[in-house]
Protein backbone atom coordinates (compact mmCIF):
# COMPACT_ATOMS: atom_id res chain seq x y z
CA UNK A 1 -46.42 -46.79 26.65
CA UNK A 2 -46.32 -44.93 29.56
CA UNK A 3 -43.20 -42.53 30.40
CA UNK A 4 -41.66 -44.44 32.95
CA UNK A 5 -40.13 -46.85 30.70
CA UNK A 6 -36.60 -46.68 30.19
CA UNK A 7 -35.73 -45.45 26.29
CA UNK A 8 -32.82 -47.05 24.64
CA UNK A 9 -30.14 -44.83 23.50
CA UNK A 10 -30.39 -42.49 21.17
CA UNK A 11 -29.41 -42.94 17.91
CA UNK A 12 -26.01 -41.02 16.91
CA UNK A 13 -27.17 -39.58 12.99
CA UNK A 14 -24.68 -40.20 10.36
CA UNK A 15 -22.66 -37.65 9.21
CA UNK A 16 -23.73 -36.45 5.47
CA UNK A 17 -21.74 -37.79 3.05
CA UNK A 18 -19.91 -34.72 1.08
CA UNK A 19 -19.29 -36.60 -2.07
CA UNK A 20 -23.11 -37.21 -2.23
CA UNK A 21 -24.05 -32.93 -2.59
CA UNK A 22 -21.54 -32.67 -5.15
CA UNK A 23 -22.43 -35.82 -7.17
CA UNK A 24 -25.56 -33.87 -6.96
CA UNK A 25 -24.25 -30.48 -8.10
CA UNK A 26 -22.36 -32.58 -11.36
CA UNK A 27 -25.41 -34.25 -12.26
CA UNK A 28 -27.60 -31.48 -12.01
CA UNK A 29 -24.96 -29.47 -14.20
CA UNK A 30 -24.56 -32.49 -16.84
CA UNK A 31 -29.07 -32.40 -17.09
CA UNK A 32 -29.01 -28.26 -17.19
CA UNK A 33 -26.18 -28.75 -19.84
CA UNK A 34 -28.12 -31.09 -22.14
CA UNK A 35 -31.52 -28.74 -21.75
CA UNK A 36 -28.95 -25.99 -23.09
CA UNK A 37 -27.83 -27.80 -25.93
CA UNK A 38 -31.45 -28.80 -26.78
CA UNK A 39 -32.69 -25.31 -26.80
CA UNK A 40 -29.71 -24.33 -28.99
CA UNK A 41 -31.46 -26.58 -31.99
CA UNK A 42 -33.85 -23.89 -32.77
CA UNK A 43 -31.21 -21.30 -33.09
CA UNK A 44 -28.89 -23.67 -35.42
CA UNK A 45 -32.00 -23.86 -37.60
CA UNK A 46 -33.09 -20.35 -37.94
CA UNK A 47 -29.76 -19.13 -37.67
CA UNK A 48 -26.87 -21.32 -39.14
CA UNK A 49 -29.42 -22.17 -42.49
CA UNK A 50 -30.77 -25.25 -40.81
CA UNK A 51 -30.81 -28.35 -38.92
CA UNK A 52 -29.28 -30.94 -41.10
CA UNK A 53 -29.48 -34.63 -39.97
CA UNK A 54 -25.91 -34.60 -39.32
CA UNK A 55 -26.16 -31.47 -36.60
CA UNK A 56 -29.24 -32.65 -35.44
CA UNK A 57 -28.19 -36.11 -34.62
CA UNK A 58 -25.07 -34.89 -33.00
CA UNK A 59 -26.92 -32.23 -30.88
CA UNK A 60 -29.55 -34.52 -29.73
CA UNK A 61 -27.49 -37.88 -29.53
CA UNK A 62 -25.22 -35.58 -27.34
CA UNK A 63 -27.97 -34.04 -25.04
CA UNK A 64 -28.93 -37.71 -24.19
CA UNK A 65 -25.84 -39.29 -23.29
CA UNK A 66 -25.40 -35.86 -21.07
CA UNK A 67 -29.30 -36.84 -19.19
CA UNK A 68 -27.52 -40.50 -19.18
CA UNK A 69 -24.77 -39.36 -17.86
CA UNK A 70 -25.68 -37.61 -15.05
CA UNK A 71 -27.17 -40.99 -13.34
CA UNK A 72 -23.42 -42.49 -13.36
CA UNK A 73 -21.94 -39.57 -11.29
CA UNK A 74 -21.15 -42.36 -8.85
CA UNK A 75 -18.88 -44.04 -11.08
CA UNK A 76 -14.70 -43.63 -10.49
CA UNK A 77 -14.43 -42.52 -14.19
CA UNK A 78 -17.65 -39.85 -13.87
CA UNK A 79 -15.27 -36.61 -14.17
CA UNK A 80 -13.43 -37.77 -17.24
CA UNK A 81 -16.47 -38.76 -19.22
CA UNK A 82 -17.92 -34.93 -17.66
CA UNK A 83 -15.49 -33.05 -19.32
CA UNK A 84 -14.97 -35.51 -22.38
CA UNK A 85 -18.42 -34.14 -23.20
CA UNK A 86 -17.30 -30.71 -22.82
CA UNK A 87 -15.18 -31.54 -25.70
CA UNK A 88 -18.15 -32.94 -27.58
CA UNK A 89 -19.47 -29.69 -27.49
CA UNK A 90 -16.75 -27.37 -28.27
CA UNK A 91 -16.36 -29.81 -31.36
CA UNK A 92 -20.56 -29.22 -32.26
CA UNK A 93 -18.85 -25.34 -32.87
CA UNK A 94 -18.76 -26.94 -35.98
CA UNK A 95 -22.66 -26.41 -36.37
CA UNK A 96 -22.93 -23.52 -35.37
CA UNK A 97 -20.69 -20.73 -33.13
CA UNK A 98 -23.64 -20.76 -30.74
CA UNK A 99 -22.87 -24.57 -29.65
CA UNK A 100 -19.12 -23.37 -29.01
CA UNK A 101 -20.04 -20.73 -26.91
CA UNK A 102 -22.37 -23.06 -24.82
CA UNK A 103 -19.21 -25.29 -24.43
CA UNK A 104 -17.27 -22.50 -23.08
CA UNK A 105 -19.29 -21.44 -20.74
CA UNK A 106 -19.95 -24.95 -19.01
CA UNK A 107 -16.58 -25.67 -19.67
CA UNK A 108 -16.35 -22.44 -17.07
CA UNK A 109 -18.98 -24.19 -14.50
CA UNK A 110 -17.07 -27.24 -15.15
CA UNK A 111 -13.80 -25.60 -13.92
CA UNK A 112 -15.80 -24.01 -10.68
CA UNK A 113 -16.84 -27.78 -10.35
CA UNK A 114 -13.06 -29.26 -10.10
CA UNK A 115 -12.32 -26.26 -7.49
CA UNK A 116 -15.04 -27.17 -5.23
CA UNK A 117 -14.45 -31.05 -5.45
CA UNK A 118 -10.63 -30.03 -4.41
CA UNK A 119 -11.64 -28.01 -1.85
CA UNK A 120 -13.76 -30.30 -0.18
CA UNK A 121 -11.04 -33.29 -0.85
CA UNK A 122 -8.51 -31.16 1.24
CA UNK A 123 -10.94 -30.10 3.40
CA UNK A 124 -11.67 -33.93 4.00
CA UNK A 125 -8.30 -34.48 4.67
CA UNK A 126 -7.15 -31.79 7.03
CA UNK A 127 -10.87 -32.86 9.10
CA UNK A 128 -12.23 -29.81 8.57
CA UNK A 129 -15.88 -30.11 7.01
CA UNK A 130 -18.49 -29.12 9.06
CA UNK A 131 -19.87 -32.73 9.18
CA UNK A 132 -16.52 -33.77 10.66
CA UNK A 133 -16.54 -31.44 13.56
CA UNK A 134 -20.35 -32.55 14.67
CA UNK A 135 -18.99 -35.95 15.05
CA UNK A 136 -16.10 -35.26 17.00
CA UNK A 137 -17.90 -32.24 19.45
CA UNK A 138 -19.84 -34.76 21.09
């Protein structure tokens, strides 16, 4: 093709989609959740006199429906199943105090979570994101 040839117009890029990065961040939190809860086995078994079937079943039932979980962050109902699991594992303080603990502190990074997904929902609103400026500067 030689250079003389008129182009067509250049395409306009899509803005990123906001919702998309923090689908992201709550699956990524649900898969670093369930690695947590995993590695906390070996601690109920040394520590809290051992891994029954009942504690390990929970735990490990638990950490998979958290890795399955994290694929259906697209879903409407995504944050209420997200912090019905952070119930789950307040409740596996049962096992061992070391589970409970684990829940509070993700229930923490669930908390930081909500903020962000409000700030970015009024942020959406008042046309403010950084995406939403590009589009309207040109």
């Amino acid at each position: 093709m030689s250079e003389s040839q008129p182009k067509g117009p250049e395409p306009v890029p899509t803005a990123p989609d906001p919702w998309k990065g923090l689908r992201g961040v709550m699956a990524g939190a649900l898969v670093l959740e369930a690695i947590t809860v995993l590695l906390a086995l070996p601690v109920v078994a040394d520590i809290a006199g051992g891994v029954t079937w009942v504690s390990g079943t929970y735990l490990v039932v638990l950490a998979l429906i958290m890795i399955a979980g994290a694929g259906l962050q697209r879903r409407s109902w995504a944050i209420p199943f997200n912090l019905g699991l952070q119930v789950l594992v307040l409740i596996g303080g049962i096992f061992h105090i070391s589970i409970a603990i684990i829940g509070i502190v993700f229930l923490i990074v669930w908390g930081f979570i909500l903020v962000l997904r409000s700030d970015v929902k009024r942020r959406m609103e008042a046309g403010t994101l950084p995406s939403q400026r590009m589009g309207r500067s040109s």
